[in-house]
N, C-alpha and C. Protein backbone atom coordinates (compact mmCIF):
# COMPACT_ATOMS: atom_id res chain seq x y z
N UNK A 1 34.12 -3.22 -41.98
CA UNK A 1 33.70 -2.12 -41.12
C UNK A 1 32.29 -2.37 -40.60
N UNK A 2 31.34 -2.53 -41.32
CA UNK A 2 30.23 -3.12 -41.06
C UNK A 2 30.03 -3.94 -40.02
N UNK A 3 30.62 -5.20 -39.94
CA UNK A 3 30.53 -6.21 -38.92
C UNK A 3 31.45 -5.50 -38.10
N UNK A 4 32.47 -5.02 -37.93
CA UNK A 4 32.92 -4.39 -36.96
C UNK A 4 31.80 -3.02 -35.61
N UNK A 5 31.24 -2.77 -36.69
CA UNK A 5 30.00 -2.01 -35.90
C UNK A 5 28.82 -2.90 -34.99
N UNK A 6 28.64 -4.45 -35.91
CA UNK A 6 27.90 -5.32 -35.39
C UNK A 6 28.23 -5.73 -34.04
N UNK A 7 29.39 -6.25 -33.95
CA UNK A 7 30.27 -6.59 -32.88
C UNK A 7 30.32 -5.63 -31.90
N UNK A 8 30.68 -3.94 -31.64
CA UNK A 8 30.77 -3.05 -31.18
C UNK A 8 29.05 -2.90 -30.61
N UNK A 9 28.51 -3.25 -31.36
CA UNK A 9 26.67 -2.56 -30.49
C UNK A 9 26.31 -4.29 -29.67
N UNK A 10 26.71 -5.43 -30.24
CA UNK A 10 26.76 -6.75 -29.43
C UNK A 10 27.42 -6.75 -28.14
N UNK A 11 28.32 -6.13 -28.04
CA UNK A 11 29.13 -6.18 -27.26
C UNK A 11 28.98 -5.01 -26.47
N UNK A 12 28.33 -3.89 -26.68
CA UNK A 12 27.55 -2.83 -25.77
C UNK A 12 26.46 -3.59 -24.69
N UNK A 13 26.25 -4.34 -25.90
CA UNK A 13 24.71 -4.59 -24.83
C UNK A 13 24.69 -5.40 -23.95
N UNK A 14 25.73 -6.60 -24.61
CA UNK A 14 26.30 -7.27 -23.27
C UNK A 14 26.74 -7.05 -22.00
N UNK A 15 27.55 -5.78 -22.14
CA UNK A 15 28.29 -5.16 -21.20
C UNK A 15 27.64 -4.38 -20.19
N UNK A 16 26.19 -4.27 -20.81
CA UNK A 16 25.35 -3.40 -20.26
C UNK A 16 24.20 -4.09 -19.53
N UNK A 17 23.95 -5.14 -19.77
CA UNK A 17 23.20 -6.40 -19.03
C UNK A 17 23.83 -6.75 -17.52
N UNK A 18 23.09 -7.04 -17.01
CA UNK A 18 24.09 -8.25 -16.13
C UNK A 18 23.79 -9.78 -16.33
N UNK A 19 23.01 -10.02 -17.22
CA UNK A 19 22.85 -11.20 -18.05
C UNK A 19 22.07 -11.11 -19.10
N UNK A 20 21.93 -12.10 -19.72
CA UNK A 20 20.77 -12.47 -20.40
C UNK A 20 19.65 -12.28 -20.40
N UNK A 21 19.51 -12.85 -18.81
CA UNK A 21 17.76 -13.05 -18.71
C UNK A 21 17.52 -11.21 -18.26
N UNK A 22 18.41 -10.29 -17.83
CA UNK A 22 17.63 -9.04 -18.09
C UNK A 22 17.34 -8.87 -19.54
N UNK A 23 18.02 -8.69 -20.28
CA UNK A 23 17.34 -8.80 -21.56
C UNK A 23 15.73 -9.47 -21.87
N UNK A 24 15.57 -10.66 -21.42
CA UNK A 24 14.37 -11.35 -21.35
C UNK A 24 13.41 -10.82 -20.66
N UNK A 25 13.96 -9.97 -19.53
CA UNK A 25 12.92 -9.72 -18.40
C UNK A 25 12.10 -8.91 -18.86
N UNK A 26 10.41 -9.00 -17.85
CA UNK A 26 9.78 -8.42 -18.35
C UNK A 26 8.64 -8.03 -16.82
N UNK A 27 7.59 -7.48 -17.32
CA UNK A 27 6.34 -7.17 -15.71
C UNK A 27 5.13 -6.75 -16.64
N UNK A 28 4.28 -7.04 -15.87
CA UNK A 28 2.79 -6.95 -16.37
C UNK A 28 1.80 -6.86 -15.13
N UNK A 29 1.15 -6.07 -15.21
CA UNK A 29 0.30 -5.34 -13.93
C UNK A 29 -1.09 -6.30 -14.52
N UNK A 30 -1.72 -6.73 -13.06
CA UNK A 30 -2.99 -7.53 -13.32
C UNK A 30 -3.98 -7.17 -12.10
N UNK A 31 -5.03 -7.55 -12.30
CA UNK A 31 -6.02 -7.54 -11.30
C UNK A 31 -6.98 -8.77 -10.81
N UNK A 32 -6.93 -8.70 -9.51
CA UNK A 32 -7.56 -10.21 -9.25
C UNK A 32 -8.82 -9.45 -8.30
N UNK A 33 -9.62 -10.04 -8.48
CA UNK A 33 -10.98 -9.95 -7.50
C UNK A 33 -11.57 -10.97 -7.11
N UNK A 34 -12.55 -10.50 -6.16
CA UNK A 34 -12.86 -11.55 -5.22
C UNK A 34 -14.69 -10.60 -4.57
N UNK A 35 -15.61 -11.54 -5.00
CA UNK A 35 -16.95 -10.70 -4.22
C UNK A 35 -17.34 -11.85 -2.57
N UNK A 36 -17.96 -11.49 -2.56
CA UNK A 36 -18.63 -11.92 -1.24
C UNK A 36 -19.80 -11.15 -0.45
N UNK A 37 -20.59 -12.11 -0.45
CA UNK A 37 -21.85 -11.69 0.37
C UNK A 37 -21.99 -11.42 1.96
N UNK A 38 -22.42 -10.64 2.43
CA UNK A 38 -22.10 -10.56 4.00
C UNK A 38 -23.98 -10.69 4.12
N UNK A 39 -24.56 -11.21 5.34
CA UNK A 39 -25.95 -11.42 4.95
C UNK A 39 -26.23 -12.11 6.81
N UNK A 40 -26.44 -10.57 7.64
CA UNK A 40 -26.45 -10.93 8.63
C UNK A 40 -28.23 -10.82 9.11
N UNK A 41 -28.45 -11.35 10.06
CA UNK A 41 -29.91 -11.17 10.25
C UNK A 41 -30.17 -10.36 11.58
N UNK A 42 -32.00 -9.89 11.18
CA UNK A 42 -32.44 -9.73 12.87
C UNK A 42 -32.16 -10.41 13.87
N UNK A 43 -31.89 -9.73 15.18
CA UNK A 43 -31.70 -10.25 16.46
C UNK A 43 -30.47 -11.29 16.30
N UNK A 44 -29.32 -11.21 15.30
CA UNK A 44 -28.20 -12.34 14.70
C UNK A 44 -27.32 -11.38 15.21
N UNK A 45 -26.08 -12.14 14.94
CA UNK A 45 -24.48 -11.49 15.47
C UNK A 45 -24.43 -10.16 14.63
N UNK A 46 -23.58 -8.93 14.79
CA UNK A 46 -23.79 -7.81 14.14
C UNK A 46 -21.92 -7.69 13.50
N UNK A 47 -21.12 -9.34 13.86
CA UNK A 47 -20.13 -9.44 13.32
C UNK A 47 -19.85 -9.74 11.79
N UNK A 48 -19.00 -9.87 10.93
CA UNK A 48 -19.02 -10.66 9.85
C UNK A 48 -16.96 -11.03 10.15
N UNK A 49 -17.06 -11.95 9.07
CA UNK A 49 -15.72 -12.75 8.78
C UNK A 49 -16.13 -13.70 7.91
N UNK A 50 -14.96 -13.31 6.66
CA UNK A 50 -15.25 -13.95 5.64
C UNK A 50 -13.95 -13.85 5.11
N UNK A 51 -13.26 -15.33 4.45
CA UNK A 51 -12.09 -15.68 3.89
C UNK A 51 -12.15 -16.05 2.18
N UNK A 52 -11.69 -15.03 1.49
CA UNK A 52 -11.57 -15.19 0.24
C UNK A 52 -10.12 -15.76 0.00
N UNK A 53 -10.11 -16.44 -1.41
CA UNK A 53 -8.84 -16.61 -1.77
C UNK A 53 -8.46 -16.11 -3.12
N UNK A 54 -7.47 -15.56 -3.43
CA UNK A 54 -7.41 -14.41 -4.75
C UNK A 54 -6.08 -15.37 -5.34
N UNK A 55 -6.53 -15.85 -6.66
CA UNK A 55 -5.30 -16.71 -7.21
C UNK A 55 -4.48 -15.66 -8.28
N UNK A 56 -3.51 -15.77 -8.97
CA UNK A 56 -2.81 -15.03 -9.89
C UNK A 56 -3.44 -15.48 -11.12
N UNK A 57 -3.62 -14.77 -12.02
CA UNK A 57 -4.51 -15.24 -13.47
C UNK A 57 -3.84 -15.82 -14.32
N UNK A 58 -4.71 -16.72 -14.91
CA UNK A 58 -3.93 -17.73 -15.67
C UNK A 58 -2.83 -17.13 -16.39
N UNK A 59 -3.11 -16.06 -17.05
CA UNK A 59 -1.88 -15.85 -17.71
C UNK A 59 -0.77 -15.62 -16.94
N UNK A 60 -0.02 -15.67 -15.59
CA UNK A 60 0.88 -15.56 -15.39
C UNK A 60 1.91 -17.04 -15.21
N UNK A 61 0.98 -18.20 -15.89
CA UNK A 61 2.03 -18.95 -15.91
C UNK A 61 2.54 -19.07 -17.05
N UNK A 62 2.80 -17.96 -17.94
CA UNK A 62 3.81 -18.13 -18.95
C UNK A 62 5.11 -17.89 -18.66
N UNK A 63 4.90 -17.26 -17.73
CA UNK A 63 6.53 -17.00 -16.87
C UNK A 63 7.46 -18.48 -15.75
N UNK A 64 6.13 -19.53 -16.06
CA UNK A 64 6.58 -20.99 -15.61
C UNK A 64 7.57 -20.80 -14.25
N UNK A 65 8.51 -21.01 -14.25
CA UNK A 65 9.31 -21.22 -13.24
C UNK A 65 10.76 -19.86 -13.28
N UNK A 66 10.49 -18.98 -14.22
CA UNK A 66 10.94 -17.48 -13.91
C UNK A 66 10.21 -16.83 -13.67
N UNK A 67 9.37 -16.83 -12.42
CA UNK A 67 8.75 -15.75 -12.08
C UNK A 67 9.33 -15.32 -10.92
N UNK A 68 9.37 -14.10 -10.83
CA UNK A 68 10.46 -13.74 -9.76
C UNK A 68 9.98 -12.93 -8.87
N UNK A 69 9.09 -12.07 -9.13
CA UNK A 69 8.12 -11.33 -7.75
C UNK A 69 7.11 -10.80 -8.21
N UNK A 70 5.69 -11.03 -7.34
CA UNK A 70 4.41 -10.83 -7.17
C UNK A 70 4.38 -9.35 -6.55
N UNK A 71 3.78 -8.09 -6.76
CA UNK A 71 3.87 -7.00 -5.46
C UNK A 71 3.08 -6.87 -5.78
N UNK A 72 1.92 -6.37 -4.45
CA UNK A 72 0.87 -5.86 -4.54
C UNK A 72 0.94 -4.61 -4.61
N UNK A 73 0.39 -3.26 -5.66
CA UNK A 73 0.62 -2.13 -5.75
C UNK A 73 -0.83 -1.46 -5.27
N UNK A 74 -2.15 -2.27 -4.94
CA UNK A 74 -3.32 -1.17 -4.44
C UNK A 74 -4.02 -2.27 -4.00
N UNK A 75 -5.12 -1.77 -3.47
CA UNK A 75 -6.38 -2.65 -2.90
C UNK A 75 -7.35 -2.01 -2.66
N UNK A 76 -8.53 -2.19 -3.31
CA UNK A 76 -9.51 -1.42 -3.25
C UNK A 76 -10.72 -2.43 -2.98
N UNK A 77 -12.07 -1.67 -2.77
CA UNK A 77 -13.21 -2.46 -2.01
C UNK A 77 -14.40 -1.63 -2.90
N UNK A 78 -15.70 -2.41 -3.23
CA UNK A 78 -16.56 -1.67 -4.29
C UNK A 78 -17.90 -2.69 -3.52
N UNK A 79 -18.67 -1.59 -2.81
CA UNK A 79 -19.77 -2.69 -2.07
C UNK A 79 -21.36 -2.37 -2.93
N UNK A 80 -22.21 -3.13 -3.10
CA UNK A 80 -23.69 -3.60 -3.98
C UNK A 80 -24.17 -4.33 -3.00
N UNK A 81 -25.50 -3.95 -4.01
CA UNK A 81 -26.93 -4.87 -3.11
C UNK A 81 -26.82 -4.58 -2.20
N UNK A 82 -27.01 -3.86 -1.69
CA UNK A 82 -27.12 -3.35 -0.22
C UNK A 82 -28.56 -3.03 0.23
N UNK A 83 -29.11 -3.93 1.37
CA UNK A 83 -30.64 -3.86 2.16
C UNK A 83 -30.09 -3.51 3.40
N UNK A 84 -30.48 -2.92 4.08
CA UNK A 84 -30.82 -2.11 5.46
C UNK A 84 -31.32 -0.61 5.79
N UNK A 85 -30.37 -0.70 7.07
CA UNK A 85 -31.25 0.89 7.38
C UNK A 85 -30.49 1.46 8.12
N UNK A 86 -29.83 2.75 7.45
CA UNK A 86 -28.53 3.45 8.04
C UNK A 86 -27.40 2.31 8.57
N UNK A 87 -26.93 1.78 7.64
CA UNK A 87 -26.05 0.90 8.48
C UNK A 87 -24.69 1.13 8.12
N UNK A 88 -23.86 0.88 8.92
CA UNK A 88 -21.95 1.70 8.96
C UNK A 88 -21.48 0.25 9.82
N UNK A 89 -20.32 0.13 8.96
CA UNK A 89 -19.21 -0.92 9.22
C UNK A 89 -18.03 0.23 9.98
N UNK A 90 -18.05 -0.79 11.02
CA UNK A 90 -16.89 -0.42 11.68
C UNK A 90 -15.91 -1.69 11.96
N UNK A 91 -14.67 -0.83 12.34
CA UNK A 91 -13.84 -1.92 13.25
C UNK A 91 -13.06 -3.43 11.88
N UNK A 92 -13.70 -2.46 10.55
CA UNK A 92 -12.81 -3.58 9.69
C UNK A 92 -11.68 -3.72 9.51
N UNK A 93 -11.13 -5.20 9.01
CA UNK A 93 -9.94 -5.46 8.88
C UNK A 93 -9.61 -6.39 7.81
N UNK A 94 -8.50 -6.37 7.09
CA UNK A 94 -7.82 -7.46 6.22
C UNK A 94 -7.15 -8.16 6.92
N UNK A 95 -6.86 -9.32 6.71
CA UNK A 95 -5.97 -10.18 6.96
C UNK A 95 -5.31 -10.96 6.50
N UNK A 96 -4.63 -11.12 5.56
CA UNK A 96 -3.59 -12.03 4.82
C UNK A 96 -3.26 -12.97 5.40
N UNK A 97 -3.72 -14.23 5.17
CA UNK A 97 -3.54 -15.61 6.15
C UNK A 97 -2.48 -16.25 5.73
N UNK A 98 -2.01 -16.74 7.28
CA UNK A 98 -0.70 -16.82 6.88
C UNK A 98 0.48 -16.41 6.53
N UNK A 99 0.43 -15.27 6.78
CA UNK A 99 1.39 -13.64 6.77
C UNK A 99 1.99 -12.90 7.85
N UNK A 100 1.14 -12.95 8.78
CA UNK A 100 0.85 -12.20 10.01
C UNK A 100 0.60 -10.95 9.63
N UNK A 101 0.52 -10.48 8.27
CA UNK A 101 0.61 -9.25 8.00
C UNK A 101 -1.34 -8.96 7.74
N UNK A 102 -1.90 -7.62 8.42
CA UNK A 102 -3.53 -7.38 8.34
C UNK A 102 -3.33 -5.85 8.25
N UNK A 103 -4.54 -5.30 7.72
CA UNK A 103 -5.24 -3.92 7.34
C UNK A 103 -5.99 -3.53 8.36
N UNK A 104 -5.90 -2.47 8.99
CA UNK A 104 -7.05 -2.50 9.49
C UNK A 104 -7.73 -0.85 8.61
N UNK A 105 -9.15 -0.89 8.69
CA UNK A 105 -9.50 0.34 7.59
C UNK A 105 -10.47 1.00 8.93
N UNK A 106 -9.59 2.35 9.06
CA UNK A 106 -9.76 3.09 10.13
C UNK A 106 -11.24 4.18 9.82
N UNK A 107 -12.44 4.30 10.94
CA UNK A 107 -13.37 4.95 10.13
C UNK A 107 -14.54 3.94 10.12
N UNK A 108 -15.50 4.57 9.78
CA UNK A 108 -17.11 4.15 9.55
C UNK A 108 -17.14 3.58 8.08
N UNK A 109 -17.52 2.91 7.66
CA UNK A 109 -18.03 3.09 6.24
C UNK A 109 -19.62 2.97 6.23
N UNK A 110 -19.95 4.01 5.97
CA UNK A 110 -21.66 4.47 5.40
C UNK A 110 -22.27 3.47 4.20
N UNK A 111 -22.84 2.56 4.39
CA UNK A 111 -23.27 1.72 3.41
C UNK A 111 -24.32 2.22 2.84
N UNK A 112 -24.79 3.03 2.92
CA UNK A 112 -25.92 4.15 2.27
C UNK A 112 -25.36 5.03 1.53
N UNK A 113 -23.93 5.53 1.69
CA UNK A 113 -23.23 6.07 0.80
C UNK A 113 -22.69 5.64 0.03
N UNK A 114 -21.88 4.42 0.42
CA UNK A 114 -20.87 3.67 -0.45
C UNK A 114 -21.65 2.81 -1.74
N UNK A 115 -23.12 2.08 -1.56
CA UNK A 115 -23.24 1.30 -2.34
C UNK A 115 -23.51 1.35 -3.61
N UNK A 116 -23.17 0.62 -4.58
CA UNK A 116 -23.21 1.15 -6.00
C UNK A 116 -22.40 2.26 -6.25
N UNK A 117 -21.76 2.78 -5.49
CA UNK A 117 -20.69 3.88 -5.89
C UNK A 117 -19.42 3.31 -6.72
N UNK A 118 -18.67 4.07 -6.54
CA UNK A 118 -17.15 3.93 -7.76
C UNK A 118 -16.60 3.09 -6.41
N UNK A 119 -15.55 2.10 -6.63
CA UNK A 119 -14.24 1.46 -5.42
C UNK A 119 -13.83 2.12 -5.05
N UNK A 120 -13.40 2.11 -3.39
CA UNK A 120 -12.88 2.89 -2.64
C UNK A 120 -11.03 2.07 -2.50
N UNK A 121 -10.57 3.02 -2.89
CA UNK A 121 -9.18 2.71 -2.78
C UNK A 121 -8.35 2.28 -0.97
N UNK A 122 -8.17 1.55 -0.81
CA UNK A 122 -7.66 1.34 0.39
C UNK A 122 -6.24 2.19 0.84
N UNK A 123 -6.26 2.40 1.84
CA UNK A 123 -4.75 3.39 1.72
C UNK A 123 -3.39 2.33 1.98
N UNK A 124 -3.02 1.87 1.21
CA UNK A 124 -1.82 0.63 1.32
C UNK A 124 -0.40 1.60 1.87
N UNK A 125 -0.34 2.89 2.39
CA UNK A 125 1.03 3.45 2.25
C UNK A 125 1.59 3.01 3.46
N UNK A 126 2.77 2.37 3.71
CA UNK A 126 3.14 2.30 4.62
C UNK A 126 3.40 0.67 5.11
N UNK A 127 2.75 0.26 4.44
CA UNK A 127 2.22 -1.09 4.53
C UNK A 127 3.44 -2.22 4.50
N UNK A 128 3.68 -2.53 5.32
CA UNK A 128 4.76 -3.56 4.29
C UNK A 128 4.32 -5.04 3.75
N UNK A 129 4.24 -5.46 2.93
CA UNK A 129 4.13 -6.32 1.82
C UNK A 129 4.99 -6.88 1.85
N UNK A 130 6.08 -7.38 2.33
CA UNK A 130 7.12 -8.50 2.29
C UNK A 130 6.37 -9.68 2.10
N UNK A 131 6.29 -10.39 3.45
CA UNK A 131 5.57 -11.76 3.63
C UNK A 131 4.37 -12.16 2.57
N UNK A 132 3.67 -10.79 2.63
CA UNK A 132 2.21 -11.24 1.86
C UNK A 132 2.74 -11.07 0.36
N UNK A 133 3.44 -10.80 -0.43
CA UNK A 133 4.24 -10.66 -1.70
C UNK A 133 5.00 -12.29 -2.02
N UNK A 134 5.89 -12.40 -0.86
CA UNK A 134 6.31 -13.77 -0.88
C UNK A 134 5.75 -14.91 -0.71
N UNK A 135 4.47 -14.83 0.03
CA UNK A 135 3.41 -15.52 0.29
C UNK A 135 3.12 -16.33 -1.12
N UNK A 136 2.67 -15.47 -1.87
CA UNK A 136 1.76 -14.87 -3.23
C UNK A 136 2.42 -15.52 -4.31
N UNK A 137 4.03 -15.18 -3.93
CA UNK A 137 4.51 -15.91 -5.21
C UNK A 137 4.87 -17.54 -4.58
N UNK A 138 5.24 -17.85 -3.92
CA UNK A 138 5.38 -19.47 -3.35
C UNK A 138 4.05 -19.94 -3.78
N UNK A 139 3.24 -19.57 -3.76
CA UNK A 139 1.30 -19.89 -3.90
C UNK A 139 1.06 -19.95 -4.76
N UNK A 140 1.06 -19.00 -5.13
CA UNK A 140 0.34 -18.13 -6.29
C UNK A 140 -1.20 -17.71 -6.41
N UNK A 141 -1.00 -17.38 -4.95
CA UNK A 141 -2.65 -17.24 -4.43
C UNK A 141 -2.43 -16.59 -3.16
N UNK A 142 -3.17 -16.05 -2.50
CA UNK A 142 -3.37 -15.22 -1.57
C UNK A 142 -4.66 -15.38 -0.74
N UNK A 143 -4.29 -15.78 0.72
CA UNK A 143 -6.49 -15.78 1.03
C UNK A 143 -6.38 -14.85 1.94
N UNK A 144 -7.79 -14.16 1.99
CA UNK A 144 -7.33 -12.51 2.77
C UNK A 144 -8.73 -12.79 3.27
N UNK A 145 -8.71 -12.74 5.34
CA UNK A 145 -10.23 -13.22 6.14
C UNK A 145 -10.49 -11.27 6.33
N UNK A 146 -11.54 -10.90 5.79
CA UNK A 146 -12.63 -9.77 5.81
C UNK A 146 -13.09 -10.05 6.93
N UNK A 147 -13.32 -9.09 7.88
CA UNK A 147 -13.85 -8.79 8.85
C UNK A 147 -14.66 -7.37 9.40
N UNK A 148 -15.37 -7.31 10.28
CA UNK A 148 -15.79 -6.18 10.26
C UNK A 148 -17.31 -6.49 11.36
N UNK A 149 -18.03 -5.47 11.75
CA UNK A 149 -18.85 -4.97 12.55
C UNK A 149 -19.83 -4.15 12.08
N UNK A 150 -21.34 -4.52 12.43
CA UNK A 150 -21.82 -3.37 11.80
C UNK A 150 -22.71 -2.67 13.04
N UNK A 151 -23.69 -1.82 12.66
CA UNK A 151 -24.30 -0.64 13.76
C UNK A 151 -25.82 -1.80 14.10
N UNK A 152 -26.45 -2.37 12.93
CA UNK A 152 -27.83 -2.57 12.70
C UNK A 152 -27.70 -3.69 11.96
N UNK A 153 -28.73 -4.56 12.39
CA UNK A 153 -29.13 -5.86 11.81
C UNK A 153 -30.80 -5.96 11.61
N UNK A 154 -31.31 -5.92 10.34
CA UNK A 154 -30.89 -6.66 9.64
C UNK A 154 -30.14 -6.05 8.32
N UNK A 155 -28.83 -6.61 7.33
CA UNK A 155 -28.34 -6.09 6.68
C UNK A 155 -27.77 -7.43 5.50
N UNK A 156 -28.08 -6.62 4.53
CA UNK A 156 -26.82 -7.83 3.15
C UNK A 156 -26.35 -6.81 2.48
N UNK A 157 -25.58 -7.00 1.96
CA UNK A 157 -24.58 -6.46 0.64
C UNK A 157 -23.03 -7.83 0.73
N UNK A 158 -23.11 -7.01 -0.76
CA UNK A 158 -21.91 -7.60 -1.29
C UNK A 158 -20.90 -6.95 -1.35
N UNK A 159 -19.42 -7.48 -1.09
CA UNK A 159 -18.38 -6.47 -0.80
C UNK A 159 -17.62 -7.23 -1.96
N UNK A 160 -16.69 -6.44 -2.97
CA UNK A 160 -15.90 -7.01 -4.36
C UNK A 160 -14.80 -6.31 -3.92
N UNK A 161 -13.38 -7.24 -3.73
CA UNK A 161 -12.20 -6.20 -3.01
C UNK A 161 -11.59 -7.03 -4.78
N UNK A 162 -10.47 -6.07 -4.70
CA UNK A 162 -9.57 -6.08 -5.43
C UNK A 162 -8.36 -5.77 -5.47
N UNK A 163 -7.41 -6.43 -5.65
CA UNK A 163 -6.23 -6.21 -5.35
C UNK A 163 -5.31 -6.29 -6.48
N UNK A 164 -4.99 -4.86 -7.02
CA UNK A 164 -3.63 -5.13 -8.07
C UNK A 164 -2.29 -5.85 -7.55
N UNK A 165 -1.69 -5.88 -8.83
CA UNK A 165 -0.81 -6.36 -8.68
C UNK A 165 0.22 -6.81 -9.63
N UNK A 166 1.62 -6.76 -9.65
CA UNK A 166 2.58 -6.59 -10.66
C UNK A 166 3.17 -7.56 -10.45
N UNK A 167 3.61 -8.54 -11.56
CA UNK A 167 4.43 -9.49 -11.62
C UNK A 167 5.60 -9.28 -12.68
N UNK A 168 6.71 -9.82 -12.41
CA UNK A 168 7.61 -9.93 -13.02
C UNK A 168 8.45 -11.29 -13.00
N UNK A 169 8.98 -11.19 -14.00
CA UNK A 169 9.51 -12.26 -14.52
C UNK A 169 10.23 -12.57 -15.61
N UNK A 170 11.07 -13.71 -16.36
CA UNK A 170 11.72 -13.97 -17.74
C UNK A 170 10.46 -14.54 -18.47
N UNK A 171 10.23 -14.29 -19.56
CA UNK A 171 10.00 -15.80 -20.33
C UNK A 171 10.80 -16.06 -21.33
């Protein structure tokens, strides 16, 4: 009777899989960042563009060659060191190279307000993430060109974006 029960909950769970490797499967939410200096001068361009590249953290190659999808679930921006005088970014944008897929972040940002403050969450709704997801996992890296405009030169700060992100996979 015993092993008959064994067999009966073995054979549940089988039935209840659609393989194995769900059983195995698993996801783990991570965070990758990336800073960068923007450091424009008097009487200089009042543009910036700057290309980071955001890799997946080492630990996700325990999932070796079952890794099965990268999604980006947020993206946020946290700006420091900031020298000038009343100065506001306009006209910024993300760009996921190699995607065709870009952000644009609608609005002023007040660098007199923002700096040293808490990360400003980017509004990702709507967004589609296909390409730049598939991108990510063929890679396992992501390079995203920052762009943007400002009011007044002269200006520096540092901009730290961050981008979550959930992987899944067997091991």
């Amino acid at each position: 009777m015993k092993y008959n029960i064994i067999i009966l909950f073995i054979a549940a769970v089988a039935f209840s899989c659609n393989s194995v490797d769900d059983l195995l499967k698993t996801s783990a939410n991570y965070s990758v960042e990336q800073t960068a200096n923007v450091d424009l001068i008097q009487d200089g361009p009042k543009t910036f563009s700057i290309t980071q590249e955001f890799a997946t953290p080492a630990d996700v190659d325990k999932f070796g060659s079952n890794l099965d999808a990268i999604e980006i679930t947020g993206i946020s921006m946290k700006f420091t060191n900031y020298t000038g005088t009343d100065v506001k970014i306009t006209d910024a944008s993300l760009d996921f190279v190699g995607t065709g897929s870009s952000i644009s972040i609608n609005g002023e940002i007040d660098l007199n307000a923002v700096n040293g403050a808490g990360a400003i969450d980017l509004d990702v709704t709507g967004i589609d993430f296909t390409a730049i997801n598939a991108k990510f996992l063929t890679d396992k890296k992501i390079s995203v060109k920052v762009a943007g405009t400002v009011n007044n030169v002269p200006v520096t700060f540092d901009v730290t974006f961050t981008i979550d992100i959930k992987v899944t996979g067997s091991i």
